[in-house]
Structures are given as structure tokens and as C-alpha cells.
C-alpha atoms as a PDB file:
ATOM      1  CA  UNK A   1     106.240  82.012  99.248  1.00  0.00           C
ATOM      2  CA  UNK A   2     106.316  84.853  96.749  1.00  0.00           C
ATOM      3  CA  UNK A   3     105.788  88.214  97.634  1.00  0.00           C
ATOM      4  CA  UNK A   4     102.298  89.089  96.500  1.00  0.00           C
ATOM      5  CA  UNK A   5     101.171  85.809  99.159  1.00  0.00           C
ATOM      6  CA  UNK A   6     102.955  87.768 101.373  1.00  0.00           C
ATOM      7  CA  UNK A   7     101.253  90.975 101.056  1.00  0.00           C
ATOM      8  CA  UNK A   8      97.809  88.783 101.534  1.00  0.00           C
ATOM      9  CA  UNK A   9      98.707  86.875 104.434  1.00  0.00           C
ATOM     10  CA  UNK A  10      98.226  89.509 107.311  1.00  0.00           C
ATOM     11  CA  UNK A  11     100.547  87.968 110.115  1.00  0.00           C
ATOM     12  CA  UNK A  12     103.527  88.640 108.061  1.00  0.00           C
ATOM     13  CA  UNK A  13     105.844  91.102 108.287  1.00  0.00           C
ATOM     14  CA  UNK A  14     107.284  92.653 104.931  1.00  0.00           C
ATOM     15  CA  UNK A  15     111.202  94.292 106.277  1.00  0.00           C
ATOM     16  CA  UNK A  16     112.503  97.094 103.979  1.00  0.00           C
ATOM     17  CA  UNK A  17     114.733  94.578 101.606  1.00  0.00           C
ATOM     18  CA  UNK A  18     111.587  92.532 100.457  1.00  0.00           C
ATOM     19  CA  UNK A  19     109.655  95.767 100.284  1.00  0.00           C
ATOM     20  CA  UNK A  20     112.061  97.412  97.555  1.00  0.00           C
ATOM     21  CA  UNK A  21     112.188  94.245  95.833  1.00  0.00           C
ATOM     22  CA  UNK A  22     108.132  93.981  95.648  1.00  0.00           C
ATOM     23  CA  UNK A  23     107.765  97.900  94.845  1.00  0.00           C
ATOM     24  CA  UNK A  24     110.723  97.510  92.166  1.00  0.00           C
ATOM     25  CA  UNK A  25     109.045  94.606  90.243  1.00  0.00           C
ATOM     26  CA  UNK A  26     105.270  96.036  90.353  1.00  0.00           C
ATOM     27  CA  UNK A  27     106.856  99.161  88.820  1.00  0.00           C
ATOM     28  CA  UNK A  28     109.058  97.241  85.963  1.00  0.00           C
ATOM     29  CA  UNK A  29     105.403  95.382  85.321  1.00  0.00           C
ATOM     30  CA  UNK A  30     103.762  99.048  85.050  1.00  0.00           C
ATOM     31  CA  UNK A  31     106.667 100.259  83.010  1.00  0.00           C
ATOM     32  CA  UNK A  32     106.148  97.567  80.546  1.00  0.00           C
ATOM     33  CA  UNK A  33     102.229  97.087  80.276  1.00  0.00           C
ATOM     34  CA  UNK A  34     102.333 101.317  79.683  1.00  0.00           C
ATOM     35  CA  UNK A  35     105.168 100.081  76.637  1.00  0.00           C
ATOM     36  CA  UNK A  36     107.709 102.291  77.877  1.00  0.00           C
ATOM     37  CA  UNK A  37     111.730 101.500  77.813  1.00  0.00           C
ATOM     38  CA  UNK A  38     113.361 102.290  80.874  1.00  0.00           C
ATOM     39  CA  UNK A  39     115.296 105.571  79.538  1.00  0.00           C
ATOM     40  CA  UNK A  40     111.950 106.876  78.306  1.00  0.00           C
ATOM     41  CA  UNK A  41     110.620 106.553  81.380  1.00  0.00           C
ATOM     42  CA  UNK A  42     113.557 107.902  83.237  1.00  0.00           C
ATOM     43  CA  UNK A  43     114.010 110.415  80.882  1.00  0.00           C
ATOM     44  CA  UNK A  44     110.443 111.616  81.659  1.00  0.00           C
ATOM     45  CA  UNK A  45     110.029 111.558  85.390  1.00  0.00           C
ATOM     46  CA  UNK A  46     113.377 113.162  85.385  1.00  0.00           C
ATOM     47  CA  UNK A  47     115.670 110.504  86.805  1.00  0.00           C
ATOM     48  CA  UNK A  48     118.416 108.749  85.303  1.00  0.00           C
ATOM     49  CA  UNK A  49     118.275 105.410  83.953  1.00  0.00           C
ATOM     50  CA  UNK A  50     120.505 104.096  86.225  1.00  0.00           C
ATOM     51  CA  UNK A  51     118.210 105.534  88.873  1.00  0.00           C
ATOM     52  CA  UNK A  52     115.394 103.706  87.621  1.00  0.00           C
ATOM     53  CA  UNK A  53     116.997 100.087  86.944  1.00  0.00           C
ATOM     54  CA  UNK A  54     118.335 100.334  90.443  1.00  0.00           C
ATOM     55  CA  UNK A  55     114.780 100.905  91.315  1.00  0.00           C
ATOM     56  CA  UNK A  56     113.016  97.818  89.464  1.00  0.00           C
ATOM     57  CA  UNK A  57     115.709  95.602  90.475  1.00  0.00           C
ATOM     58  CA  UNK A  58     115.476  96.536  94.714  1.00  0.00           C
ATOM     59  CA  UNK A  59     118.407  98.452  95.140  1.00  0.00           C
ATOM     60  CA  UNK A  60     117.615 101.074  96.228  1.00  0.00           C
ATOM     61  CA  UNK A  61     114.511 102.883  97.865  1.00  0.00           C
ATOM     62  CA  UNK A  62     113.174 105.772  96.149  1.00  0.00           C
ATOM     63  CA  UNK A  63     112.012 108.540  97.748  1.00  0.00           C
ATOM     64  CA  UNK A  64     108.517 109.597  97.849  1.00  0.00           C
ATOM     65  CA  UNK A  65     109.262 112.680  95.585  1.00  0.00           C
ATOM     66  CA  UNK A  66     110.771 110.084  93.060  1.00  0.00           C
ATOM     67  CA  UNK A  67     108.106 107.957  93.273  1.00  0.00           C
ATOM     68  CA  UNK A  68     105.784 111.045  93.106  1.00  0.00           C
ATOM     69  CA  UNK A  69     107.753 112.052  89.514  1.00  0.00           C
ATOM     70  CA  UNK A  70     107.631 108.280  88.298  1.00  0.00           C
ATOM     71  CA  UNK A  71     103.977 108.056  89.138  1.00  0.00           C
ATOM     72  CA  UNK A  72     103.231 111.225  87.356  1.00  0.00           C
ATOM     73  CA  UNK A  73     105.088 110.204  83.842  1.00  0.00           C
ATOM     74  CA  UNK A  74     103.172 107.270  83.517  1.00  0.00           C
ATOM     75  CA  UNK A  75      99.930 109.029  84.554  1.00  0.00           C
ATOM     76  CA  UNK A  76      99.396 106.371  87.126  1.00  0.00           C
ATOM     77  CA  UNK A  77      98.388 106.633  91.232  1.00  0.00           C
ATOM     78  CA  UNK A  78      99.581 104.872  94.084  1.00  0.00           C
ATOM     79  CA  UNK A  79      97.284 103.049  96.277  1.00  0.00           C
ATOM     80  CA  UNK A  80      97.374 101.916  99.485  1.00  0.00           C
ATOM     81  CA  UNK A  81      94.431  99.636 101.234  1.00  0.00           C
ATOM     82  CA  UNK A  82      94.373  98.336 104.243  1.00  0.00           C
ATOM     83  CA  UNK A  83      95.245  94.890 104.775  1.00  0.00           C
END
């Protein structure tokens, strides 16, 4: 089951691991439909590139202020709805 049937199907529980991984690969989509490279973008939210591979790749989890700075350089929002 992939992770966006996850997110649909209500009884299941997303743990931290599979959350980073899901965050990190809906922001390397983002990234790449706004046609940025991942240094640009790191270079304007303020984070290192390493910072933001680790990031897309579910690594590490960012903190809200990071996400806050990555959400601002690409001009985009987060979202959440209930399930």
C-alpha cells in the first residue's frame, strides 16, 4: 500500500518514520513542479542543502519553523483537513 492510500484509509495509523517519508516526497514533488533545484530552494528558505535533501528523502523531521521558511520560499501553504 503506498502512502497516499494510507492517508485515505482512516483506520490506519501513519508512525513518525512513514510520516517524514510522505512529507519529504510531497515536498521534492512541490520543489520540482515550482522548477526549483534543491540549493535554490535551500538557499532561499535559508537552510542548507544538505538540510533539505535530508528532508525530501525522510531523514530527518523538520521543524515547524523550517517548514514555516520552506513554505514561505516557494510561496506555498500547508494544509491540513480532517480525515
Amino acid at each position: 500500500m503506498n502512502y497516499m492510500n494510507k492517508i485515505a484509509d482512516m483506520t490506519t495509523f501513519i508512525n513518525e518514520e512513514e510520516l517524514q517519508i510522505l512529507f519529504g516526497s510531497e515536498l521534492a514533488k512541490l520543489r520540482k513542479q515550482y522548477k526549483y533545484k534543491q540549493l535554490e530552494l535551500a538557499e532561499k528558505a535559508g537552510i542548507s542543502g544538505q538540510q533539505l535533501s535530508n528532508i525530501e528523502k525522510g531523514r530527518c523531521a523538520p521543524s515547524l519553523k523550517t517548514i514555516n521558511k520552506i513554505l514561505l520560499a516557494l510561496n506555498a501553504r500547508l494544509r491540513i483537513e480532517p480525515l
